[in-house]
N, C-alpha and C. Protein backbone atom coordinates (compact mmCIF):
# COMPACT_ATOMS: atom_id res chain seq x y z
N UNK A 1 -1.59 10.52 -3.73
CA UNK A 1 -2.80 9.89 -4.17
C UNK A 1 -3.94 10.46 -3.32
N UNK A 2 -5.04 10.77 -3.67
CA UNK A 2 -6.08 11.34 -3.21
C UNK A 2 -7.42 10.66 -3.52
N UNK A 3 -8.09 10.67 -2.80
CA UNK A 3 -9.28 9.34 -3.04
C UNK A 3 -10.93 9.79 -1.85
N UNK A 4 -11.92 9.86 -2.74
CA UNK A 4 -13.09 11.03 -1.99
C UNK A 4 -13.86 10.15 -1.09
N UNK A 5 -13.13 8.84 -0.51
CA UNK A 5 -14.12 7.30 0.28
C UNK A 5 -15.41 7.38 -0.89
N UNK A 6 -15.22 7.37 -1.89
CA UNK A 6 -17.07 7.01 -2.63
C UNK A 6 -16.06 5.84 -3.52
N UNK A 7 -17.42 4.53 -3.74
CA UNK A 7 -16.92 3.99 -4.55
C UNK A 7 -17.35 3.92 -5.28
N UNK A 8 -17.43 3.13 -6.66
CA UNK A 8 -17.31 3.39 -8.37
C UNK A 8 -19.41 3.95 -8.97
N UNK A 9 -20.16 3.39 -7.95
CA UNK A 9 -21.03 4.15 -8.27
C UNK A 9 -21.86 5.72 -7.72
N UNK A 10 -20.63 6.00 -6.87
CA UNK A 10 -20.57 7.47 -6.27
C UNK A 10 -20.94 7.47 -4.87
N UNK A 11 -21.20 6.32 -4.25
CA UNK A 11 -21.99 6.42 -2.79
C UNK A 11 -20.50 6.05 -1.62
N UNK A 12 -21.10 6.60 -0.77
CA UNK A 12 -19.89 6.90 0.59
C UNK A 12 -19.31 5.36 0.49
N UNK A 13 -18.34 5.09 1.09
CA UNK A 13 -18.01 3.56 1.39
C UNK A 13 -18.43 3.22 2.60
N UNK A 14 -19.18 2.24 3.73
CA UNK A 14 -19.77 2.03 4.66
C UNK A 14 -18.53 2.45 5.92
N UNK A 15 -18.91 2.97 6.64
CA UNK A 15 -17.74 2.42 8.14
C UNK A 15 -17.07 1.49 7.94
N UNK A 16 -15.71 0.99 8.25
CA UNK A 16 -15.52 -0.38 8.76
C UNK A 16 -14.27 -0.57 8.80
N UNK A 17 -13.46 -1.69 8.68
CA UNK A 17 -12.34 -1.54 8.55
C UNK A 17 -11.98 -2.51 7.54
N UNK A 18 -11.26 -1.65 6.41
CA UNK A 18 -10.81 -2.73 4.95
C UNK A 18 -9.60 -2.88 4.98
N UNK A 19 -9.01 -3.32 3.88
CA UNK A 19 -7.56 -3.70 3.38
C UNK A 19 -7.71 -2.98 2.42
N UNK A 20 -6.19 -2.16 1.69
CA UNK A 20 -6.28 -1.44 0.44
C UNK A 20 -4.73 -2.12 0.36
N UNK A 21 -4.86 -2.43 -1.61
CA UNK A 21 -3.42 -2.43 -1.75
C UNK A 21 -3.03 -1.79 -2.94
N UNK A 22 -2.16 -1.26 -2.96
CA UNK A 22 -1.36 0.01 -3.62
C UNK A 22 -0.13 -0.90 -4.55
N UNK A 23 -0.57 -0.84 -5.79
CA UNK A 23 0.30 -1.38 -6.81
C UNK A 23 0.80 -0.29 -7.69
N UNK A 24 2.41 -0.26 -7.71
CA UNK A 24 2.94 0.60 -9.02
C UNK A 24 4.04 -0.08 -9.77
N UNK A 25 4.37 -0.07 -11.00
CA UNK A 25 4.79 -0.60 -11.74
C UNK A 25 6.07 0.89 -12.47
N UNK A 26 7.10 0.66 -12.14
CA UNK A 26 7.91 1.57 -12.89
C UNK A 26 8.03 1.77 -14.12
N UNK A 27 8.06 2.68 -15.05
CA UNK A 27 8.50 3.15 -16.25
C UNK A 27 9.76 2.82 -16.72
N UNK A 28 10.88 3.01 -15.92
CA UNK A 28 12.18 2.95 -16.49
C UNK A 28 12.22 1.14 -16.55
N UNK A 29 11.99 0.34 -15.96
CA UNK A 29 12.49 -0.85 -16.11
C UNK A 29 11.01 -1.63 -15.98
N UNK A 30 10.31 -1.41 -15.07
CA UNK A 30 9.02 -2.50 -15.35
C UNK A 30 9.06 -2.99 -13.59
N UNK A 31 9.80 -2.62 -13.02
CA UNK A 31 10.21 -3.47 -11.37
C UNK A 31 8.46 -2.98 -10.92
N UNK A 32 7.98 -4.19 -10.13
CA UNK A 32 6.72 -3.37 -9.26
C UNK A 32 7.28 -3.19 -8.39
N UNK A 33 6.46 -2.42 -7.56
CA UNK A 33 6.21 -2.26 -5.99
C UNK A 33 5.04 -2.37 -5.55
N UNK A 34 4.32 -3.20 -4.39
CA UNK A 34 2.89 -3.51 -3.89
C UNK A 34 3.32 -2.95 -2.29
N UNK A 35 2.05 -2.65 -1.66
CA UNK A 35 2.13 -2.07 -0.26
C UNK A 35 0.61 -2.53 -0.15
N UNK A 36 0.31 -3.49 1.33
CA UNK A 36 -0.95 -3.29 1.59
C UNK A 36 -1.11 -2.77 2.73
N UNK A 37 -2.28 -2.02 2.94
CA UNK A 37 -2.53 -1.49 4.72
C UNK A 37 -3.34 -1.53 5.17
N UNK A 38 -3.83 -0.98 6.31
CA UNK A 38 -5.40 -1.04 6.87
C UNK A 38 -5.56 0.13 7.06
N UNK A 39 -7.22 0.32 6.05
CA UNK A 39 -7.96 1.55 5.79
C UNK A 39 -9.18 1.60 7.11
N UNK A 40 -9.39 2.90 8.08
CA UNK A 40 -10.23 2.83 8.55
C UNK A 40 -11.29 3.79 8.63
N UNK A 41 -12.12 3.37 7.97
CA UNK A 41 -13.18 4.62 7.55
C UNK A 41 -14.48 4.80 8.48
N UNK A 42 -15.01 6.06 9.26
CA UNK A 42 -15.77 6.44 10.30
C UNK A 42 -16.34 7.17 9.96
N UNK A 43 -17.66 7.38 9.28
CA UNK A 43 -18.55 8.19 9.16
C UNK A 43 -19.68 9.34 10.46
């Protein structure tokens, strides 16, 4: 997964420290998987 820190209206995301959580949902059966972590972004 690859991701450019801009968010949905194109501008940098501020410094700071967030939470991101990462949801996938399988094809063969439907099982999820969720992962959350701490994002730390330093301009």
């Amino acid at each position: 997964m690859e991701w450019d820190g801009t968010i949905n209206n194109g501008a940098k995301l501020a410094p700071g420290l967030y939470l991101m959580r990462v949801s996938v949902r399988s094809l063969m059966d439907g099982s999820k998987n969720e992962q959350v972590s701490k994002l730390v972004i330093v301009n």
